[in-house]
Protein backbone atom coordinates (compact mmCIF):
# COMPACT_ATOMS: atom_id res chain seq x y z
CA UNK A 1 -9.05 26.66 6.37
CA UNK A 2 -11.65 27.84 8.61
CA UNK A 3 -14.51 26.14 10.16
CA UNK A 4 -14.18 22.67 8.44
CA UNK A 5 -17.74 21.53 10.28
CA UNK A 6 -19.40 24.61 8.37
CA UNK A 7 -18.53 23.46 5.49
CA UNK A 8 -18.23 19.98 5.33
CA UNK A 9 -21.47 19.40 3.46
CA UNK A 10 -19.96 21.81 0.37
CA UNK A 11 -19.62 19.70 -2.73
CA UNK A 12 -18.51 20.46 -6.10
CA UNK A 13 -21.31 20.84 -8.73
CA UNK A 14 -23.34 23.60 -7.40
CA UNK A 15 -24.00 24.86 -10.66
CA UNK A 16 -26.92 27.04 -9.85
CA UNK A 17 -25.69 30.57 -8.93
CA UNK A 18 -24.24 31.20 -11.87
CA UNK A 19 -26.38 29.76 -14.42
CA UNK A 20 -28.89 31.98 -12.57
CA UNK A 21 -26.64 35.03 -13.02
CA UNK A 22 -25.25 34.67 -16.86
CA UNK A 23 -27.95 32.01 -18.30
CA UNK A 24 -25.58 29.38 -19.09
CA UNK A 25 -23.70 26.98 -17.10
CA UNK A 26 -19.61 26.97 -16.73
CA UNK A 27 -17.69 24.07 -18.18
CA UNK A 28 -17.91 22.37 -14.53
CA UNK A 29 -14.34 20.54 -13.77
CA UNK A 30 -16.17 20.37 -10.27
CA UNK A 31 -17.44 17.02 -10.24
CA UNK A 32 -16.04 14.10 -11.33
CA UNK A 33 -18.23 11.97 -14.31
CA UNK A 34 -17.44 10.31 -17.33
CA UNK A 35 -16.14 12.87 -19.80
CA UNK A 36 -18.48 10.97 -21.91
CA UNK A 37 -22.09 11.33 -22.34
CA UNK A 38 -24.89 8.84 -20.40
CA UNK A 39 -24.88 6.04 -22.84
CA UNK A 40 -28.48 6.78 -24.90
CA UNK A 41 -29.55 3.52 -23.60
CA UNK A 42 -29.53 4.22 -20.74
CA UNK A 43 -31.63 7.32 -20.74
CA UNK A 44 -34.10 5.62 -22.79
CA UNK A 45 -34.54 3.19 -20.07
CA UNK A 46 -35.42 5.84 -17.92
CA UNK A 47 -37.82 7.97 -20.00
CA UNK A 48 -39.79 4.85 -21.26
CA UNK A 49 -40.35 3.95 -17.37
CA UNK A 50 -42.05 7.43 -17.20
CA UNK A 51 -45.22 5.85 -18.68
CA UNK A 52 -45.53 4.02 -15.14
CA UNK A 53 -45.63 6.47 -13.02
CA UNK A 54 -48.84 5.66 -11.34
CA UNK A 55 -47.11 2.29 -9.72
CA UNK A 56 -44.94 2.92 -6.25
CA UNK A 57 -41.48 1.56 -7.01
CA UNK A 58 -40.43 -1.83 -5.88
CA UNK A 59 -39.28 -1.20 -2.82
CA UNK A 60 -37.14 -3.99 -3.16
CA UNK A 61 -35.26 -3.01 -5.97
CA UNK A 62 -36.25 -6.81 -7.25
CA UNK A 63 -34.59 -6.67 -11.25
CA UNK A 64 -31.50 -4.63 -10.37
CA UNK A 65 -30.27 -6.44 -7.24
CA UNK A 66 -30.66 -9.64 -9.22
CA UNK A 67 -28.75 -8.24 -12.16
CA UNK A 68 -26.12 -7.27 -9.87
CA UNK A 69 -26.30 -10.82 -7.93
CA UNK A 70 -24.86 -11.98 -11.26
CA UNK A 71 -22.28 -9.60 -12.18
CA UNK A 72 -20.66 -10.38 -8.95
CA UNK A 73 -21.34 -13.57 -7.80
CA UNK A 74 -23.38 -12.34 -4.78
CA UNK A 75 -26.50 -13.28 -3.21
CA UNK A 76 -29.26 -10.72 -3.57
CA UNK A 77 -30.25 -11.13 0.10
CA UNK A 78 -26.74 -9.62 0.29
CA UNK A 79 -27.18 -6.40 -1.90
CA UNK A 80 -29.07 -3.17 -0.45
CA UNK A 81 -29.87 -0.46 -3.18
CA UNK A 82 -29.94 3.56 -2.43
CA UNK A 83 -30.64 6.73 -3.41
CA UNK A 84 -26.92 7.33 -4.25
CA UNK A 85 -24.39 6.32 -2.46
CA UNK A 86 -24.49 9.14 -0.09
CA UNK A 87 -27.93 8.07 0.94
CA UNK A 88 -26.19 4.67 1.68
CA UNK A 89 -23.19 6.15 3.70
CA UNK A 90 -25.97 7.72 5.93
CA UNK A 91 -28.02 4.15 6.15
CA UNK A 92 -24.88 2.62 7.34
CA UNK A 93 -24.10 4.96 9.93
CA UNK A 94 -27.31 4.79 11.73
CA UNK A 95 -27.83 0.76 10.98
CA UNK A 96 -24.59 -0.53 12.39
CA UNK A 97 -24.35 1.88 15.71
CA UNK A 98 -20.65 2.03 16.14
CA UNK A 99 -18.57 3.53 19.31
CA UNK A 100 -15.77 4.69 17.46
CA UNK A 101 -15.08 4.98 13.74
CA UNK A 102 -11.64 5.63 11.97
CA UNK A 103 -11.37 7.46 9.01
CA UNK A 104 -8.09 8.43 6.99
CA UNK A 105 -7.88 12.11 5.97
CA UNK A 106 -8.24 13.82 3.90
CA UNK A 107 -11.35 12.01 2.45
CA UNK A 108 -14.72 12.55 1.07
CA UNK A 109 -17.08 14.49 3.63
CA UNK A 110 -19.85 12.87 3.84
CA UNK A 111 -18.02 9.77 5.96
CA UNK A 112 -17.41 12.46 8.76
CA UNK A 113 -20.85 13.94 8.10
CA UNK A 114 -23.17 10.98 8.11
CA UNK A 115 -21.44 9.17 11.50
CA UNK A 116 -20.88 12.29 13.52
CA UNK A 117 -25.07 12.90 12.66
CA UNK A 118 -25.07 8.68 14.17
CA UNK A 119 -23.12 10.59 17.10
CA UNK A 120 -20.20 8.12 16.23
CA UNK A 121 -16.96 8.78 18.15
CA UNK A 122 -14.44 9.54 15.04
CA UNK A 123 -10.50 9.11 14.70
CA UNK A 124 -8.69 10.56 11.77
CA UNK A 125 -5.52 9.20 10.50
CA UNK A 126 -3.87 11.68 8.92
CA UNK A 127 -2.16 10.51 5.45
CA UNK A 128 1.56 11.89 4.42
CA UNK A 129 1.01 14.74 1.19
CA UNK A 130 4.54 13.33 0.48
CA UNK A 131 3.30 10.26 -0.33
CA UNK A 132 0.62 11.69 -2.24
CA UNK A 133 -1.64 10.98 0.67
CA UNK A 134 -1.74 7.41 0.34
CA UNK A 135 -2.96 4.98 2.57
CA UNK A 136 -0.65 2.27 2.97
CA UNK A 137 -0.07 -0.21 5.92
CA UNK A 138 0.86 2.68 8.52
CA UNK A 139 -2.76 2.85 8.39
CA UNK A 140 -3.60 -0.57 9.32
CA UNK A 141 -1.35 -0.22 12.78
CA UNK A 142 -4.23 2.74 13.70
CA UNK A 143 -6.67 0.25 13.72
CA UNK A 144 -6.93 -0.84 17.46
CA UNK A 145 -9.41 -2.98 19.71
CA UNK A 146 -11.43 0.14 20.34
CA UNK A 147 -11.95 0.37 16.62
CA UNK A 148 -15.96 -0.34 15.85
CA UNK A 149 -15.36 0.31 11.87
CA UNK A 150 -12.94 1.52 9.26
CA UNK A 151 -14.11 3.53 6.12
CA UNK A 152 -12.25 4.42 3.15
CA UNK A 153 -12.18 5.46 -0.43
CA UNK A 154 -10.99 2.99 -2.94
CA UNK A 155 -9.48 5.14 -4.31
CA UNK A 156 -9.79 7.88 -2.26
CA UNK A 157 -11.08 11.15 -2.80
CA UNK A 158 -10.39 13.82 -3.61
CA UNK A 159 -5.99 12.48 -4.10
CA UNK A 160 -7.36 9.95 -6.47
CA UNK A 161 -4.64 7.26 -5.21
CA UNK A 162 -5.95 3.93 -5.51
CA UNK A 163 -4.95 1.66 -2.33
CA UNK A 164 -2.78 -1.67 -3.44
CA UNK A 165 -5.11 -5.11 -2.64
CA UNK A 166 -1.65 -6.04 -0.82
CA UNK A 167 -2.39 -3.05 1.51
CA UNK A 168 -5.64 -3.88 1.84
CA UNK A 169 -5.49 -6.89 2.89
CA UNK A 170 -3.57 -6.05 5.78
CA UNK A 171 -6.22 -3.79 7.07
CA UNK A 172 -8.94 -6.17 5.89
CA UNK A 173 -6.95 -8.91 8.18
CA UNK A 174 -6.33 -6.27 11.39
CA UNK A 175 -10.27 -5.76 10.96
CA UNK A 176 -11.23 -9.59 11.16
CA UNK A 177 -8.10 -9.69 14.11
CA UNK A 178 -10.20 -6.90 15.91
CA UNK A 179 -14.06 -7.53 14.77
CA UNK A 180 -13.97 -4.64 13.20
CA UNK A 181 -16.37 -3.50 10.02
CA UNK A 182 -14.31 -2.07 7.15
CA UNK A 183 -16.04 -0.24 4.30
CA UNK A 184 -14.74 0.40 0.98
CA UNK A 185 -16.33 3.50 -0.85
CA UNK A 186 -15.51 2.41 -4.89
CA UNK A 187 -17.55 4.73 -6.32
CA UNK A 188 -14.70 5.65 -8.36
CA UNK A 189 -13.29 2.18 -9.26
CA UNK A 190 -14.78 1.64 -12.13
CA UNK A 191 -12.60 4.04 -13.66
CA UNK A 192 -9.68 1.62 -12.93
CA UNK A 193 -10.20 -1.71 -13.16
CA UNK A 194 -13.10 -4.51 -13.43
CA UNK A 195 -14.71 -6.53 -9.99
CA UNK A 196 -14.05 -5.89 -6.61
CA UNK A 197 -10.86 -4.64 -4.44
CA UNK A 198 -10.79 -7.53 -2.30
CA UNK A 199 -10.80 -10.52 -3.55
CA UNK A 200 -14.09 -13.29 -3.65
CA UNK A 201 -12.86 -15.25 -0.61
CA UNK A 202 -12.08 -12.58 1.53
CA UNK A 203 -15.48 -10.54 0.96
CA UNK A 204 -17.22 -12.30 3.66
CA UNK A 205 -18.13 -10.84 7.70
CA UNK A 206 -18.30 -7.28 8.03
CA UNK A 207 -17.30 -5.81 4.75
CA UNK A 208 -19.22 -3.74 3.10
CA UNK A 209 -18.46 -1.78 -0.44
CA UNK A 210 -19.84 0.99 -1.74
CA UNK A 211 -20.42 1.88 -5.29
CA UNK A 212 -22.83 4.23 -7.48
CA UNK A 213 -23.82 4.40 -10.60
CA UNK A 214 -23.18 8.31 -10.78
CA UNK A 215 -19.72 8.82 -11.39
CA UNK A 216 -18.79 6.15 -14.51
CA UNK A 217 -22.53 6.95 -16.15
CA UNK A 218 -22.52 11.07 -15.67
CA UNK A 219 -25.80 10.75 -14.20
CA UNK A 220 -25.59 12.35 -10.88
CA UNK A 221 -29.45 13.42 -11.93
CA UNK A 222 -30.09 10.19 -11.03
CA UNK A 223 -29.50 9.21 -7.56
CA UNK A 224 -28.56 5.63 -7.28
CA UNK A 225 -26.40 3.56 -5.41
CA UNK A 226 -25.76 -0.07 -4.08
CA UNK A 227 -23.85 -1.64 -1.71
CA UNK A 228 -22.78 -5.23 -1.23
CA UNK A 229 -22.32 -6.94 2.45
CA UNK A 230 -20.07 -9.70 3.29
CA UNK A 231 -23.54 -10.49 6.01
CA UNK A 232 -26.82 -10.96 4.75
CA UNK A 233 -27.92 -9.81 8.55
CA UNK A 234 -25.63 -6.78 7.92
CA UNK A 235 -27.84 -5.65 4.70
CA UNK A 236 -30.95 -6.06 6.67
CA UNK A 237 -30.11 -3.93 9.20
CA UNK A 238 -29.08 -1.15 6.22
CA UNK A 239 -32.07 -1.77 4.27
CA UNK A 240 -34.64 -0.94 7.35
CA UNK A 241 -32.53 2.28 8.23
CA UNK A 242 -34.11 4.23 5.36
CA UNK A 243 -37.14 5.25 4.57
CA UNK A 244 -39.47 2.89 2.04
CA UNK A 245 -39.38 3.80 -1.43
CA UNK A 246 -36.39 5.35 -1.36
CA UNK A 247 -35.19 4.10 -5.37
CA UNK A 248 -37.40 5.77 -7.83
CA UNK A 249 -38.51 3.37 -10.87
CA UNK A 250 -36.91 5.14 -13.46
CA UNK A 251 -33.14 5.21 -11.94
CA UNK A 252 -33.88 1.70 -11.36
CA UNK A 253 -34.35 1.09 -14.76
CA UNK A 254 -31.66 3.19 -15.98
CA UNK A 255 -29.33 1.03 -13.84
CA UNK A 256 -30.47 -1.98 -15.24
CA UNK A 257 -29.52 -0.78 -18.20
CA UNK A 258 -26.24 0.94 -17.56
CA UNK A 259 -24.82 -2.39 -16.08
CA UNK A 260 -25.00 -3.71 -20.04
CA UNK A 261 -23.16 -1.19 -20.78
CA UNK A 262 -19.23 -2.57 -20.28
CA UNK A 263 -17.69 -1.69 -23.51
CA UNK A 264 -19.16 2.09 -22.64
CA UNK A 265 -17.21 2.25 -19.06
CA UNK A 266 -13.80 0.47 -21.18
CA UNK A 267 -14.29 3.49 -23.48
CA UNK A 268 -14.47 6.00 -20.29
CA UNK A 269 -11.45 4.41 -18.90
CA UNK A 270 -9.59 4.94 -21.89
CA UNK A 271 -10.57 8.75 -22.76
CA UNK A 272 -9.60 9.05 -18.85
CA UNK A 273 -6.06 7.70 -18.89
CA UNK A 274 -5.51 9.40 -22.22
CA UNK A 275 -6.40 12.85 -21.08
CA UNK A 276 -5.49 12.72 -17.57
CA UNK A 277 -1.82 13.03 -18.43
CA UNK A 278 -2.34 16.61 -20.73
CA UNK A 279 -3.70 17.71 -17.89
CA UNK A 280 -0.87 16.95 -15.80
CA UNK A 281 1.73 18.52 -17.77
CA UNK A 282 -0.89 22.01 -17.90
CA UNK A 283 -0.49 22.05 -13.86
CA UNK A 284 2.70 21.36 -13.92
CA UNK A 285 3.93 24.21 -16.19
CA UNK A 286 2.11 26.20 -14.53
CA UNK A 287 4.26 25.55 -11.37
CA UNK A 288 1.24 23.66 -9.47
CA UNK A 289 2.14 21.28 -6.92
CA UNK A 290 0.20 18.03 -8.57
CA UNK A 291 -1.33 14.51 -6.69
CA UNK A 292 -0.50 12.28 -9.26
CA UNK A 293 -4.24 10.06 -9.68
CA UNK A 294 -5.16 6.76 -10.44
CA UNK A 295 -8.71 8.08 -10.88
CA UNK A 296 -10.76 10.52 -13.30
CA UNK A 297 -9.85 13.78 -10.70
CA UNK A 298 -6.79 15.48 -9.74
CA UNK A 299 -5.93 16.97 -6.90
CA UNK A 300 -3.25 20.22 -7.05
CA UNK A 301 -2.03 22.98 -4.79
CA UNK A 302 -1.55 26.55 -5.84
CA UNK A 303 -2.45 30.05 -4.91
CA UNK A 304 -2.99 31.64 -8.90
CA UNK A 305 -4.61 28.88 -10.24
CA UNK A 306 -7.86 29.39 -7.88
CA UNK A 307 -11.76 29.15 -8.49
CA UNK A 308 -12.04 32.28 -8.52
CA UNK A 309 -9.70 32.79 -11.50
CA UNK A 310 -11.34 30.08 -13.36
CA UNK A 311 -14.87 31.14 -12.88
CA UNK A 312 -14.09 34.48 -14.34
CA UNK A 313 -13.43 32.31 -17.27
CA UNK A 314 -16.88 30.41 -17.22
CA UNK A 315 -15.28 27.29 -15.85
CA UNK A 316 -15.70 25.79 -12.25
CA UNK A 317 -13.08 24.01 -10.19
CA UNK A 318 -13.64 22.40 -6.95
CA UNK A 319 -11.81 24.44 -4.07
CA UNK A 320 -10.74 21.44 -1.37
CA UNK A 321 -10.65 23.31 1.70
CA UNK A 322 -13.81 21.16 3.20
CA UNK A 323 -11.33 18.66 3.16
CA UNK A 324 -10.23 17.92 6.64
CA UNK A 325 -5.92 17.88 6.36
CA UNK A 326 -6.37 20.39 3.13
CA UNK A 327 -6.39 24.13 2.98
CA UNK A 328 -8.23 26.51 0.27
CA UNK A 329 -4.84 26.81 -1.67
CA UNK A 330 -5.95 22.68 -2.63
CA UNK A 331 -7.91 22.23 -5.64
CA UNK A 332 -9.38 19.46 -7.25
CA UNK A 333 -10.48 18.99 -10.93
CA UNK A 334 -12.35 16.55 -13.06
CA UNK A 335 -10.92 14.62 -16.32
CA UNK A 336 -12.88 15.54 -19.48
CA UNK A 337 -13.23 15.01 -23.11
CA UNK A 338 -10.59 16.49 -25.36
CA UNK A 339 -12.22 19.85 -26.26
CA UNK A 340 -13.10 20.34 -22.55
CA UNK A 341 -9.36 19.60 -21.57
CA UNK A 342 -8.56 22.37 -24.27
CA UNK A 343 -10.48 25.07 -23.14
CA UNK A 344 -9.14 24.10 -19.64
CA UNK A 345 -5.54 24.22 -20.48
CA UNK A 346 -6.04 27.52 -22.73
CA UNK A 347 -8.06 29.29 -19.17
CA UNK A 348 -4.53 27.99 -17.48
CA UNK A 349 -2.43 30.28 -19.97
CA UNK A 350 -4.37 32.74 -19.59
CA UNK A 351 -4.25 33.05 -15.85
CA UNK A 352 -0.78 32.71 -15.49
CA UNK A 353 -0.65 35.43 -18.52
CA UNK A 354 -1.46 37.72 -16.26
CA UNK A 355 -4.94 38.48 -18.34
CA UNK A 356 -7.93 38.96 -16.72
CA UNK A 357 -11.22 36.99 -18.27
């Protein structure tokens, strides 16, 4: 695997290199968007808020946090908006000041990233690959006294398991037991199911979710981000850990107009659960060892069906070896529309043909 903390900052997307070198970019099953297109309203929201320009941004996000106050039953004071939910990860990290921080492995860099730059003592709880790596209560019994906070993907990335709300309850109630703050990154829930992981009552104290609007819109252009706190003090303290002006007027526009769009993200859900299983069966075949998802990725294991192989092919794949508990024979792809999925499945025959693209 190498040295994981020189490359735990490597994500999947980095188009750049080769549209540089062949003038064109790859059919990128690196990052994981809707397979559909940014709804058009949506991007007309943000080109018509080009003509103001000349104003700063409210630096209070005013019309978005109020918009999402009402699709989830939340005071604003309780809602902090970011620059993408990485820029929020970071926020928290240096607002809350925590001791020690447990995180389950593997998971999405950025957790280890953002609260080792806080200088945050870390723990990792290693989850079983023959369980799929799920996190289930074993996980709660690493929680301890010394524990300052908990983060976690819901569902986790990259093994795209989603975590039961049974489960989650249990660590939610060995946080409380232990005054410890647990944060839920559901920047991929949206691809599953409606509302929050934990239910109304028990989003109170210190818990915090995370959530973008990146991943179910396909506008990772667009850096934007939220995240709700069980503690109005809580959202304070993340607000005045970033810099002013951090929201741009135009994503703030485009998110108040993507959170109209609900019969879009039921039509992402569907193209999702209807093409992740083709996909499936293509790995399979092909004799890879397969994560079996909840979410619009999947996570697989073999040494011929590498990034290297498919990039020969103009498509990009995202090698998982940045993933602490993974090696560079783990690869994770993204769900995509039909004729994407095709040309996909066809690169697949071809490796394992023998042919060289």
């Amino acid at each position: 695997m190498g040295d994981i903390n020189s490359k735990i900052n490597t994500h999947g997307g980095y188009i750049y290199p080769y549209l540089k070198e062949n003038g064109c970019e790859p059919l990128d099953f690196s990052v994981n968007i809707s397979p559909l297109p940014v709804p058009e309203e949506v991007k007309r929201a943000f080109i018509e808020e080009a003509e103001h320009l000349h104003r700063y941004p409210d630096n209070e996000c005013t019309e978005l946090r109020e918009k999402l106050s009402a699709k989830y039953d939340i005071p604003t004071e309780h809602i902090v908006i970011g620059n993408g939910a990485s820029d929020l990860i970071y926020r928290i990290a240096y607002a809350l000041k925590c001791k020690n921080i447990l995180i389950p492995v593997p998971s999405f860099s950025e957790y280890e990233a953002a609260f080792s730059a806080a200088e945050t003592g870390i723990d990792f709880y290693h989850t079983d690959e023959t369980k799929d790596f799920a996190i289930d209560s074993c996980f709660a019994e690493a929680i301890s006294q010394d524990t300052d906070a908990v983060i976690m993907g819901v569902p986790s990335n990259p093994s795209g398991k989603l975590t039961d709300d049974s489960i989650l309850k249990i660590i939610l109630k060995k946080c409380r037991e232990y005054g410890t703050y647990l944060m839920l990154d559901e920047c991929f829930l949206p691809f599953i199911k409606d509302g929050l992981s934990i239910s109304a009552e028990d989003f109170t104290g210190k818990v915090i979710i995370i959530r973008s609007f990146t991943k179910i819109f396909a506008m990772p252009g667009v850096r934007l981000g939220y995240c709700l706190c069980g503690d109005e003090k809580i959202a304070e303290k993340i607000k005045q850990a970033g810099a002013p002006w951090q929201v741009n007027s135009m994503a703030c526009k485009a998110g108040n107009a993507a959170l109209e769009m609900d019969e879009y993200v039921e039509k992402v859900r569907n193209a999702v659960n209807t093409e992740r299983s083709r996909l499936y069966d293509a790995l399979e075949k092909a004799g890879a060892r397969v994560v079996k998802s909840d979410a619009d990725f999947i996570l697989f294991r073999s040494d011929k069906l590498t990034e290297e192989e498919f990039i020969k092919r103009g498509i990009m794949i995202r090698n998982c070896g940045n993933f602490r508990g993974l090696d560079d024979t783990w690869h994770r792809i993204a769900v995509k529309n039909t004729e994407g999925n095709d040309k996909f499945t066809m690169a697949i025959a071809d490796i394992m043909g023998g042919r060289q693209g």
